[in-house]
PDB file of N, CA and C in Angstrom:
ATOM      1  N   UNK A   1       7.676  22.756 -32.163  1.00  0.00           N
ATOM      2  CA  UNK A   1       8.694  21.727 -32.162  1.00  0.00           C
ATOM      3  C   UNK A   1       9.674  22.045 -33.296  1.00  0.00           C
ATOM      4  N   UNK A   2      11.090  21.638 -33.349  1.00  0.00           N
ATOM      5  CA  UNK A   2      11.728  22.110 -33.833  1.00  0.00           C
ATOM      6  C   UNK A   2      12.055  21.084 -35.135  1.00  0.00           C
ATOM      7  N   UNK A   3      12.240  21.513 -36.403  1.00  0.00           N
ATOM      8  CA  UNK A   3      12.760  20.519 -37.312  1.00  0.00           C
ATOM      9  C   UNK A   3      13.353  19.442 -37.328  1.00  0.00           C
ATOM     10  N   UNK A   4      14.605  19.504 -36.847  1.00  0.00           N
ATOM     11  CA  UNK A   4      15.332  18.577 -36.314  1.00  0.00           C
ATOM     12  C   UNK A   4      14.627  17.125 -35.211  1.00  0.00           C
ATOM     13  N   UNK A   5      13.956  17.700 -34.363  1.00  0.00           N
ATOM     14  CA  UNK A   5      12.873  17.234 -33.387  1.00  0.00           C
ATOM     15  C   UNK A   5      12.296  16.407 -34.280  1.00  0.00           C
ATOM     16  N   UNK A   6      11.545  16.668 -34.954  1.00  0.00           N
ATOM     17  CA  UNK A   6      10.382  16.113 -35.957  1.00  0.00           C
ATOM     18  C   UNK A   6      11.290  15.171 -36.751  1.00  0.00           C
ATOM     19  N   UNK A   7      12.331  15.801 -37.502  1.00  0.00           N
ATOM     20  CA  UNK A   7      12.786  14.009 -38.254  1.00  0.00           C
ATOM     21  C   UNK A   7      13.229  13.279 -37.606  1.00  0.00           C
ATOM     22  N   UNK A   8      13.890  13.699 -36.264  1.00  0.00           N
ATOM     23  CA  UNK A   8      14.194  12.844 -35.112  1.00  0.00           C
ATOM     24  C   UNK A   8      13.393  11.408 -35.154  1.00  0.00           C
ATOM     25  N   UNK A   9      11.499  11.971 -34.401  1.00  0.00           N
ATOM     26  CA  UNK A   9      10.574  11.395 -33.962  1.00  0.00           C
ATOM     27  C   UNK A   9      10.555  10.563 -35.315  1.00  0.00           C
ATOM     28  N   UNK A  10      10.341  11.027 -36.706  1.00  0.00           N
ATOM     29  CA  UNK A  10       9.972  10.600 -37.428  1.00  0.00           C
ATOM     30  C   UNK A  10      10.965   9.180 -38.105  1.00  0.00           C
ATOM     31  N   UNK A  11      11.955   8.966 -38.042  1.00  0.00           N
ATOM     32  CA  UNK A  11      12.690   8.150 -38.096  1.00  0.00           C
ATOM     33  C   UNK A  11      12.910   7.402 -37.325  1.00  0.00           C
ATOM     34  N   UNK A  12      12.456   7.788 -35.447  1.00  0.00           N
ATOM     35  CA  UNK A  12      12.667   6.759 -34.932  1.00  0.00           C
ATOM     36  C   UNK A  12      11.304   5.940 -34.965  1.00  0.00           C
ATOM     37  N   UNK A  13      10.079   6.465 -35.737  1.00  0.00           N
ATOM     38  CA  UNK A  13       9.147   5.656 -35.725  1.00  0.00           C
ATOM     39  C   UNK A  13       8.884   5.086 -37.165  1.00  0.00           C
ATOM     40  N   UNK A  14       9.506   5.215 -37.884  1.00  0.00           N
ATOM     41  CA  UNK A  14       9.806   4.618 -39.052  1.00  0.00           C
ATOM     42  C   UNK A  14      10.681   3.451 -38.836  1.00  0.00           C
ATOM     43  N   UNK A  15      11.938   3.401 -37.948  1.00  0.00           N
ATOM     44  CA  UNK A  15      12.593   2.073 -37.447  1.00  0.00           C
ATOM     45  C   UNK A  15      11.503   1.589 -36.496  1.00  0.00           C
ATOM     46  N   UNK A  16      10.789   1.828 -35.822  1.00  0.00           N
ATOM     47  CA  UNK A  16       9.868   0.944 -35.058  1.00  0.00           C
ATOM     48  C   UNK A  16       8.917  -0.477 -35.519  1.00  0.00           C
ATOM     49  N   UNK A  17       8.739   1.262 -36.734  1.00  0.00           N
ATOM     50  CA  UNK A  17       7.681   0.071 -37.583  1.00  0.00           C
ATOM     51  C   UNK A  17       8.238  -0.684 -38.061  1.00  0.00           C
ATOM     52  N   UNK A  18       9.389  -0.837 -39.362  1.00  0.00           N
ATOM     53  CA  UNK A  18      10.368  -1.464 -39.559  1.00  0.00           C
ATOM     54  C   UNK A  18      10.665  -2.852 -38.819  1.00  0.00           C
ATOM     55  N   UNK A  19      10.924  -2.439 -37.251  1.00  0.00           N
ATOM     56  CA  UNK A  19      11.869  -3.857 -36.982  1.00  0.00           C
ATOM     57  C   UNK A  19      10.157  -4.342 -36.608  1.00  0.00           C
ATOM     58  N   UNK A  20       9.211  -3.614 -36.107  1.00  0.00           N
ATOM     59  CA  UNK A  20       8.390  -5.255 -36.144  1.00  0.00           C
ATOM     60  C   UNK A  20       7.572  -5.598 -37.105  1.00  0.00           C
ATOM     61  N   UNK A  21       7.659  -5.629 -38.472  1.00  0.00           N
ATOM     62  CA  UNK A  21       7.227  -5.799 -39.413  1.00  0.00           C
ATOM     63  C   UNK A  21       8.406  -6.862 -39.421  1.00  0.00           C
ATOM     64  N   UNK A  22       9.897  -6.779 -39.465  1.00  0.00           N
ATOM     65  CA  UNK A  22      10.507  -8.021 -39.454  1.00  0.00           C
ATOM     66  C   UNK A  22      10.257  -9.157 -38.478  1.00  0.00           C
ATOM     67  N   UNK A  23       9.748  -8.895 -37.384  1.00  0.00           N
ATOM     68  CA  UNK A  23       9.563  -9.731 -36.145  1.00  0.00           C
ATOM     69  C   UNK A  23       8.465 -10.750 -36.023  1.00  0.00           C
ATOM     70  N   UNK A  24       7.386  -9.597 -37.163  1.00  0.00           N
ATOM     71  CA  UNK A  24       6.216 -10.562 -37.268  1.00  0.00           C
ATOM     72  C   UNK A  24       6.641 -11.633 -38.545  1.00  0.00           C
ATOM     73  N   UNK A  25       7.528 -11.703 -39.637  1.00  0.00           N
ATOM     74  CA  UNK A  25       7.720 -12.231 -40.700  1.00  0.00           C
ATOM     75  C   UNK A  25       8.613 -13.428 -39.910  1.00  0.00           C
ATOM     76  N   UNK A  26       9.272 -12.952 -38.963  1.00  0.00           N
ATOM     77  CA  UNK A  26      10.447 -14.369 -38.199  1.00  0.00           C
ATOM     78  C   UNK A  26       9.568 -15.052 -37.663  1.00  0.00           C
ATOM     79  N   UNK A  27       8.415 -14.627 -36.731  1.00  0.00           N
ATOM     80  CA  UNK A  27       7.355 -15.551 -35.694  1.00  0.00           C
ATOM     81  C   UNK A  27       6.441 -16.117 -37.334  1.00  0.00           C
ATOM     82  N   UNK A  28       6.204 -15.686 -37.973  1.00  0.00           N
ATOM     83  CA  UNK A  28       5.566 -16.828 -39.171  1.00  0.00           C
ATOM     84  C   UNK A  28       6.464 -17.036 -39.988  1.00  0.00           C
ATOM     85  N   UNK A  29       7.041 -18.421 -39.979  1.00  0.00           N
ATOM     86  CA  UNK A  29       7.692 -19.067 -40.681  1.00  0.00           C
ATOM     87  C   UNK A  29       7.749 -18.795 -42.137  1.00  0.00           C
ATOM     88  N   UNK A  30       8.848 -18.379 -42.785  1.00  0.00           N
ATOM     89  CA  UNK A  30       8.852 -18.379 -44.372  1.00  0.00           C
ATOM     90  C   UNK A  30       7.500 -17.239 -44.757  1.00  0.00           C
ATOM     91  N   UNK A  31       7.004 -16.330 -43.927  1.00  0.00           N
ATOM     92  CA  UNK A  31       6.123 -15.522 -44.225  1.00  0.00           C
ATOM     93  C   UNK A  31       4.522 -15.905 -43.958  1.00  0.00           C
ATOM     94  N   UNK A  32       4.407 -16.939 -44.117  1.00  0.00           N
ATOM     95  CA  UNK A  32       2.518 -17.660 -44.154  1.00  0.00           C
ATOM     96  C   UNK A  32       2.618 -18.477 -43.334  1.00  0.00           C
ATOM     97  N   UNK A  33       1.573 -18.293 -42.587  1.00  0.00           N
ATOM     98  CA  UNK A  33       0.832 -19.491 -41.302  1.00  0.00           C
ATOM     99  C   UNK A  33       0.445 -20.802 -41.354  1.00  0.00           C
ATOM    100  N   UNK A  34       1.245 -21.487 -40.289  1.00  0.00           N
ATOM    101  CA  UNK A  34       1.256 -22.940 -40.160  1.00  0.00           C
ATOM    102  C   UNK A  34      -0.265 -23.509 -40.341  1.00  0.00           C
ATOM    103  N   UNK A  35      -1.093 -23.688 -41.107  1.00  0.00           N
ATOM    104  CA  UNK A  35      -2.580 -23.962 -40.989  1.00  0.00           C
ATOM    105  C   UNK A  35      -2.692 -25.176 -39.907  1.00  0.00           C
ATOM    106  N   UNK A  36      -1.790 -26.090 -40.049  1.00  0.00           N
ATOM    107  CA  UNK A  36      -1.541 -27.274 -38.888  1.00  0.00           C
ATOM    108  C   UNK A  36      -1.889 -26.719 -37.499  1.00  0.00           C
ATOM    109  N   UNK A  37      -0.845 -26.261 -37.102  1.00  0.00           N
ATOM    110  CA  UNK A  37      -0.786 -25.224 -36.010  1.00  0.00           C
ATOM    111  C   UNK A  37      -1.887 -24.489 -35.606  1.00  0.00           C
ATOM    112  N   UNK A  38      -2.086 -23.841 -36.566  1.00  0.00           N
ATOM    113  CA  UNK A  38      -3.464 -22.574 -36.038  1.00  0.00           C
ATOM    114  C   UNK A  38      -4.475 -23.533 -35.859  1.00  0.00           C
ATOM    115  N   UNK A  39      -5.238 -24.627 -36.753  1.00  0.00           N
ATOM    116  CA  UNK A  39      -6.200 -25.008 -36.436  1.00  0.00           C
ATOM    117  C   UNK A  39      -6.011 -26.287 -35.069  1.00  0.00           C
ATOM    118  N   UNK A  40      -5.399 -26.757 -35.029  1.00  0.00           N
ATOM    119  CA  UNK A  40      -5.064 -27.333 -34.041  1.00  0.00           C
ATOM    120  C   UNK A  40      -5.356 -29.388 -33.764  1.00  0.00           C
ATOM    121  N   UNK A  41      -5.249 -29.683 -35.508  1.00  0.00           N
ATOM    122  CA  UNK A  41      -5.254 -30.786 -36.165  1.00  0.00           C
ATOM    123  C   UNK A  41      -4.192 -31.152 -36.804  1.00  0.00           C
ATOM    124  N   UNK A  42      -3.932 -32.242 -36.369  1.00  0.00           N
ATOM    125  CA  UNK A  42      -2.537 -32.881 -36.968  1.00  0.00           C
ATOM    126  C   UNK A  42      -3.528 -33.651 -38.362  1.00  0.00           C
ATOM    127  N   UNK A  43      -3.143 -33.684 -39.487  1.00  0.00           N
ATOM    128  CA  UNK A  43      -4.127 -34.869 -40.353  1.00  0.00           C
ATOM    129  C   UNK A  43      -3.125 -35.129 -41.319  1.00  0.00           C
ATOM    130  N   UNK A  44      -1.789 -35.517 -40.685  1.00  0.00           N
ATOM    131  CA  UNK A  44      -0.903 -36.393 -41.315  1.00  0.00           C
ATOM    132  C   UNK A  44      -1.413 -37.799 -41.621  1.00  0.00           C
ATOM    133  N   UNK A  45      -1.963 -38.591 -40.638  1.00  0.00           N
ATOM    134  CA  UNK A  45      -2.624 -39.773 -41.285  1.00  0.00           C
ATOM    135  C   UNK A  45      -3.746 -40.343 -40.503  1.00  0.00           C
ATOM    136  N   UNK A  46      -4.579 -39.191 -40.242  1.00  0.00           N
ATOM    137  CA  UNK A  46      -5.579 -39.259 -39.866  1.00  0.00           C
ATOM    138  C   UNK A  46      -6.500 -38.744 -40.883  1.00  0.00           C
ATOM    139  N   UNK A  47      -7.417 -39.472 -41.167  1.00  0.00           N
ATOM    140  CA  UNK A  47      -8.539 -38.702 -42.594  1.00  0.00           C
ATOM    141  C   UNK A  47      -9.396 -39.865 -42.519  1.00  0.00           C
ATOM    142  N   UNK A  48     -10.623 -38.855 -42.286  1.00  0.00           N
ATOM    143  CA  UNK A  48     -12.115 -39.398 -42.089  1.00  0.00           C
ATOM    144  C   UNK A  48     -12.293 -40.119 -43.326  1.00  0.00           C
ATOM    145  N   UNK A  49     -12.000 -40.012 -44.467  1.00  0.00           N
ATOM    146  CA  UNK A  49     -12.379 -41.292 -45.448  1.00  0.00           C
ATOM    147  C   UNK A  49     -10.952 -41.305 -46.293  1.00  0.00           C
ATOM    148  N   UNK A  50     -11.051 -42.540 -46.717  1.00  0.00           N
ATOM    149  CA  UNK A  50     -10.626 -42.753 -47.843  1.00  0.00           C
ATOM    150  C   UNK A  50     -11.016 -43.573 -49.097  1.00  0.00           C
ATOM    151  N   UNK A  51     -10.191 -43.486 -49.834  1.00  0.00           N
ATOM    152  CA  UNK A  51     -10.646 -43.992 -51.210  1.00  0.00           C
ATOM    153  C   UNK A  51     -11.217 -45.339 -51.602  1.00  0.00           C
ATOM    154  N   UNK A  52     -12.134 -45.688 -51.919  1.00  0.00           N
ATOM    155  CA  UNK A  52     -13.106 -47.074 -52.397  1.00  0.00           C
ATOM    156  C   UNK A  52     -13.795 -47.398 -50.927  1.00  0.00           C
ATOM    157  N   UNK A  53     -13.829 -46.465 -49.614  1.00  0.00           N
ATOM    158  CA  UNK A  53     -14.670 -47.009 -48.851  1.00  0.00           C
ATOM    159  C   UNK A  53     -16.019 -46.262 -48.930  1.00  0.00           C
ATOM    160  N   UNK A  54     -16.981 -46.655 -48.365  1.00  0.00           N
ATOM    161  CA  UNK A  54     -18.582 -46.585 -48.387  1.00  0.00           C
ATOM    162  C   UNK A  54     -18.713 -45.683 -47.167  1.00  0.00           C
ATOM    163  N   UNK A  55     -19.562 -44.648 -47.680  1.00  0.00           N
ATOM    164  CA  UNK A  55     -19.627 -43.343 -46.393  1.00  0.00           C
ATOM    165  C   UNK A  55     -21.448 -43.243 -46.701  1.00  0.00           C
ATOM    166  N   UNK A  56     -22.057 -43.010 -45.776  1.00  0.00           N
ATOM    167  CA  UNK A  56     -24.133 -42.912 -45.657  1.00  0.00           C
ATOM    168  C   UNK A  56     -24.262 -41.459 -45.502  1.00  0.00           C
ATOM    169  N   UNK A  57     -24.742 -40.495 -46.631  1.00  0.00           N
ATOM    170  CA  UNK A  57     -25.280 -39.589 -45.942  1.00  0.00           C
ATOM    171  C   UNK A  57     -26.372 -39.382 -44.861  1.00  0.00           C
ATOM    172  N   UNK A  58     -26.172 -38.110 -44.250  1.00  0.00           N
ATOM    173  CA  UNK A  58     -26.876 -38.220 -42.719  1.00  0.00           C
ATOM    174  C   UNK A  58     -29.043 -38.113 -43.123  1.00  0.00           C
ATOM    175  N   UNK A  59     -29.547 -38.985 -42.504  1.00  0.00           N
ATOM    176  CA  UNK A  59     -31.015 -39.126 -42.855  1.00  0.00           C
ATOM    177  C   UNK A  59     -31.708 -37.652 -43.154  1.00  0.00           C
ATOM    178  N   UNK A  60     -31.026 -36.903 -42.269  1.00  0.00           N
ATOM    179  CA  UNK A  60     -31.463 -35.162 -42.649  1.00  0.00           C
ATOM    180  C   UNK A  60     -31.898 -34.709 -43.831  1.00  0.00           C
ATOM    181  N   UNK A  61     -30.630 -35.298 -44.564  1.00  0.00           N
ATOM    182  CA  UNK A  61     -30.299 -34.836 -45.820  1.00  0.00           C
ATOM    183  C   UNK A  61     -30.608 -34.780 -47.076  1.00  0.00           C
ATOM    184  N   UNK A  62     -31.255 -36.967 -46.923  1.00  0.00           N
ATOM    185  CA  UNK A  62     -31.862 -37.129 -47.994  1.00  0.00           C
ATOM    186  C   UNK A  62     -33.213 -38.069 -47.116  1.00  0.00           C
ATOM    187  N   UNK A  63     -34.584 -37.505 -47.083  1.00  0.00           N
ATOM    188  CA  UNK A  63     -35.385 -37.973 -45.883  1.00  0.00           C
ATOM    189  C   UNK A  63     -36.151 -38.893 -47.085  1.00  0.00           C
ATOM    190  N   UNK A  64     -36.770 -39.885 -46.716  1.00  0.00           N
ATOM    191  CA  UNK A  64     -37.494 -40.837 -46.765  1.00  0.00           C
ATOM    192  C   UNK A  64     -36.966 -41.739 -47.424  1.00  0.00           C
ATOM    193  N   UNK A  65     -35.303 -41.723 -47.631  1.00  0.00           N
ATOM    194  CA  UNK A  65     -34.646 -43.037 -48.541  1.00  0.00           C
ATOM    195  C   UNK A  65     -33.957 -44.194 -47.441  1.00  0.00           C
ATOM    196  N   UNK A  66     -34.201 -44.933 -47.834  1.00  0.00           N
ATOM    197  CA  UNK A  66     -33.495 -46.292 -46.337  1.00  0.00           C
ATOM    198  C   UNK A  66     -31.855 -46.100 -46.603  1.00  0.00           C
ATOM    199  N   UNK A  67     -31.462 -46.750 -45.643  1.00  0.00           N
ATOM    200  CA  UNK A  67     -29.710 -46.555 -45.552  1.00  0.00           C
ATOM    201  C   UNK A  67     -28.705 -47.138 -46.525  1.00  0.00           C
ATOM    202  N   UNK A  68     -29.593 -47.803 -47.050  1.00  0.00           N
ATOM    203  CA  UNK A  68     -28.893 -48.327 -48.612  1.00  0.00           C
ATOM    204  C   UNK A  68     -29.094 -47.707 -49.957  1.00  0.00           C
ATOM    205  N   UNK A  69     -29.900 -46.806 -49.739  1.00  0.00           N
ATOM    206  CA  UNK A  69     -29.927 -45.601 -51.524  1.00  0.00           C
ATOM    207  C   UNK A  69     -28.994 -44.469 -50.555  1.00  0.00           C
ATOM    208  N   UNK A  70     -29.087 -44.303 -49.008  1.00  0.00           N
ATOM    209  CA  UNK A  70     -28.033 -43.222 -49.181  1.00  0.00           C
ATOM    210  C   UNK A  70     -26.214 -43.304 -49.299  1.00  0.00           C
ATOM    211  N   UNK A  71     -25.741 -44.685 -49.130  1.00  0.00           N
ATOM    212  CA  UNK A  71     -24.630 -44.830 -49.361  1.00  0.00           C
ATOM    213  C   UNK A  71     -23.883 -45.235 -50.684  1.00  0.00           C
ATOM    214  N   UNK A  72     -23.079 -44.161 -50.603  1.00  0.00           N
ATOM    215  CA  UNK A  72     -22.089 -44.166 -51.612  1.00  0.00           C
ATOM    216  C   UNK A  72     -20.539 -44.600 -51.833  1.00  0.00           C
ATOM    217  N   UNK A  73     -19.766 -44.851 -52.589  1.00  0.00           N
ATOM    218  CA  UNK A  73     -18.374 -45.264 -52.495  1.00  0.00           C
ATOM    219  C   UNK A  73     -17.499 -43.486 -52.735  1.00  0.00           C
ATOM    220  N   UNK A  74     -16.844 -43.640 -52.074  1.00  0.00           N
ATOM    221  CA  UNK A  74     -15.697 -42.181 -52.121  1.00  0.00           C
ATOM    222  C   UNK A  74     -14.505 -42.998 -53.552  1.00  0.00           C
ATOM    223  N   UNK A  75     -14.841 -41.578 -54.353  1.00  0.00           N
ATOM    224  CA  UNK A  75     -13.849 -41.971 -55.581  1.00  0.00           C
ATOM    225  C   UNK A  75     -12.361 -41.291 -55.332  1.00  0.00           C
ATOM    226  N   UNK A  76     -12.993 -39.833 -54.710  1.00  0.00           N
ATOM    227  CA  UNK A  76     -11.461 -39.734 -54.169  1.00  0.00           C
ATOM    228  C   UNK A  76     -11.681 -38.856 -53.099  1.00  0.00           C
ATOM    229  N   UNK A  77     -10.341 -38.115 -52.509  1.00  0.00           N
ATOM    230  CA  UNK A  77     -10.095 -36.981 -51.136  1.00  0.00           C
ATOM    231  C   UNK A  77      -9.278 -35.796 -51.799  1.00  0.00           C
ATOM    232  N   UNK A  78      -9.928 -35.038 -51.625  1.00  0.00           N
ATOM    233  CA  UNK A  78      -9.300 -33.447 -51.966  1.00  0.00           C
ATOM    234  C   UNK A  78      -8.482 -32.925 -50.910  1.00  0.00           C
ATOM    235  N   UNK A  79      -7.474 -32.437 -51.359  1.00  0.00           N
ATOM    236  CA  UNK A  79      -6.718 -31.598 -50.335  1.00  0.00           C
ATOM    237  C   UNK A  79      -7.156 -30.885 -49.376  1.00  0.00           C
ATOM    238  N   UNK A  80      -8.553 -30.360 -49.444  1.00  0.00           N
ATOM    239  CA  UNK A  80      -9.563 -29.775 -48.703  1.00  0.00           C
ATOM    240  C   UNK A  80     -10.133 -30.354 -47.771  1.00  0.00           C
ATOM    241  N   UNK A  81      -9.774 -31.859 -47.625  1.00  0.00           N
ATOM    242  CA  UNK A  81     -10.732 -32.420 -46.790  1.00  0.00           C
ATOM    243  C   UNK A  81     -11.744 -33.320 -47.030  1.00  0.00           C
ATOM    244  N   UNK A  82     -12.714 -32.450 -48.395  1.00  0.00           N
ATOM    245  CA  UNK A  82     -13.790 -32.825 -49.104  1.00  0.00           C
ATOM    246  C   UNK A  82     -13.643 -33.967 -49.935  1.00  0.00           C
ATOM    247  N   UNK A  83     -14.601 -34.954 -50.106  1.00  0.00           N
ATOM    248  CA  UNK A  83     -14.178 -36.235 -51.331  1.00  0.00           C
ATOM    249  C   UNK A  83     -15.095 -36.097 -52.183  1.00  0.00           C
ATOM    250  N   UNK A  84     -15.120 -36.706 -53.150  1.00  0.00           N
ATOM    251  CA  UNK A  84     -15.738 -36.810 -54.386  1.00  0.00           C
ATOM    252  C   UNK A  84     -16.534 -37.965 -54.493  1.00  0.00           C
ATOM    253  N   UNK A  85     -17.408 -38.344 -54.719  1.00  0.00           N
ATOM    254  CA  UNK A  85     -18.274 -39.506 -54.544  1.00  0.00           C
ATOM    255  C   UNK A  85     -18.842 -40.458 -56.117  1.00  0.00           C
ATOM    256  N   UNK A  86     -19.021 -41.249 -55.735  1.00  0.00           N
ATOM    257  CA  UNK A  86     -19.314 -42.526 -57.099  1.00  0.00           C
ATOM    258  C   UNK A  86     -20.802 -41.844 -57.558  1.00  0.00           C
ATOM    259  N   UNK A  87     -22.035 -41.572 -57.977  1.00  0.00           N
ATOM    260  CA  UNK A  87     -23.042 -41.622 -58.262  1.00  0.00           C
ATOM    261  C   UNK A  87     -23.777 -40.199 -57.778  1.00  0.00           C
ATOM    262  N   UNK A  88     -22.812 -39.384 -57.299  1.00  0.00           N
ATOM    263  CA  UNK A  88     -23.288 -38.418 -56.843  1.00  0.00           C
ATOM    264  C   UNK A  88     -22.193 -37.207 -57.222  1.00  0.00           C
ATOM    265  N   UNK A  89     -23.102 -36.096 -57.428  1.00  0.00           N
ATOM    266  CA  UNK A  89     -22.418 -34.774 -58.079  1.00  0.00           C
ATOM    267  C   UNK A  89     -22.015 -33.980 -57.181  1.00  0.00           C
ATOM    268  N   UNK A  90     -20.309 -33.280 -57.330  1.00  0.00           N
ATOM    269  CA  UNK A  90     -20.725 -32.263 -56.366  1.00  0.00           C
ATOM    270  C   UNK A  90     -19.427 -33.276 -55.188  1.00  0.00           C
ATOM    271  N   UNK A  91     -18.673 -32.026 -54.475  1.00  0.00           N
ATOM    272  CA  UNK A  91     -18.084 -31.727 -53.152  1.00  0.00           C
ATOM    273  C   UNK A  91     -18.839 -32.329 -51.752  1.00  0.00           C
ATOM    274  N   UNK A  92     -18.300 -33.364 -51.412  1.00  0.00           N
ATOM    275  CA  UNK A  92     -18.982 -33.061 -50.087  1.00  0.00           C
ATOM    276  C   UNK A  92     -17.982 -33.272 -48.550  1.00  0.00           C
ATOM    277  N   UNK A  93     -18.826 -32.784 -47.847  1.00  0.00           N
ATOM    278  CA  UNK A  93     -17.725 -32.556 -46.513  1.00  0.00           C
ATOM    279  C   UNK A  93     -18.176 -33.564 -44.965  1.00  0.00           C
ATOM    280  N   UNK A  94     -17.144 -33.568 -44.063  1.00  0.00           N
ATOM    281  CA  UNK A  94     -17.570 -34.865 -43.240  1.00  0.00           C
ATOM    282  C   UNK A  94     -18.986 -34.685 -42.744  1.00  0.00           C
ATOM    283  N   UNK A  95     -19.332 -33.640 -42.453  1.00  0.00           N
ATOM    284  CA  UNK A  95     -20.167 -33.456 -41.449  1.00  0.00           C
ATOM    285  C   UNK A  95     -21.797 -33.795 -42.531  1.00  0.00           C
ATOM    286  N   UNK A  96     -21.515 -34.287 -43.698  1.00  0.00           N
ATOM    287  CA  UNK A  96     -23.140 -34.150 -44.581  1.00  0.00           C
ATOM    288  C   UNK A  96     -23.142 -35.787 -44.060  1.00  0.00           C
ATOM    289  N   UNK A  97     -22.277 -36.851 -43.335  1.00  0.00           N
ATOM    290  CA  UNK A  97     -22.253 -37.974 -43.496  1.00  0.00           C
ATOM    291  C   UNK A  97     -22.382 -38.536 -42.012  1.00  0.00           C
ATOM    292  N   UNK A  98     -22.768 -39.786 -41.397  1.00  0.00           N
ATOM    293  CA  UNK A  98     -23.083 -40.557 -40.308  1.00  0.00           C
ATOM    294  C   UNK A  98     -21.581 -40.463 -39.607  1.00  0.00           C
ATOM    295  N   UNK A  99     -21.972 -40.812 -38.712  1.00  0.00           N
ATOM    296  CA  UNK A  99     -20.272 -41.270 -37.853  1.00  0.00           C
ATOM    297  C   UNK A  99     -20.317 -42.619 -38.227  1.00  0.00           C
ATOM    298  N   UNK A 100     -18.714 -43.469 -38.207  1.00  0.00           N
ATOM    299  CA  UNK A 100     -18.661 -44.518 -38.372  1.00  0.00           C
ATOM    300  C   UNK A 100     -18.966 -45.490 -36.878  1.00  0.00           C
ATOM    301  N   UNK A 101     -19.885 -46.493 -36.629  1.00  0.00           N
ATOM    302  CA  UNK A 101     -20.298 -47.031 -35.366  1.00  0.00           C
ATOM    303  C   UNK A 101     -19.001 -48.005 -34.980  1.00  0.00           C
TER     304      UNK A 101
END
């Protein structure tokens, strides 16, 4: 193959890569992924607890205590999802807790 040939190929696959490296940066907004979007949860004002209400961990979790040593008050909600609890140490997430009846 001839020199010319070769920077030919080689430049036109250097613009290839190029424009879709821009194409993928236009299809994700401002560069980083809609987490909204991808996961497929709106939780604008939807959120499994909030603050000063009473959430039961699930009987699994803590076995032979009745339903009144396992509930606690939520002190607060992390950006994560996770809340912080009154009397108890430590992160926790919806799924360690009862559904509300």
């Amino acid at each position: 193959m001839k020199k010319s040939t070769k920077r030919f190929l080689g430049g036109l696959a250097l613009a290839a890569a190029g424009l879709g490296a821009i194409g993928a940066l236009l299809m994700n907004k401002n560069g980083r992924p809609n987490r909204r979007a991808r996961t497929g949860r709106d939780t604008s004002g939807d959120t499994w607890a909030r603050p000063g209400m009473n959430v039961t961990f699930r009987a699994e979790l803590m076995p032979g205590r009745d339903r009144s040593e396992r509930t606690f008050q939520v002190t607060s909600l992390l950006p994560s999802g996770r809340v912080l609890l009154s009397g108890v140490a430590g992160e926790h997430a919806e799924k360690e807790f009862e559904r509300v009846r």
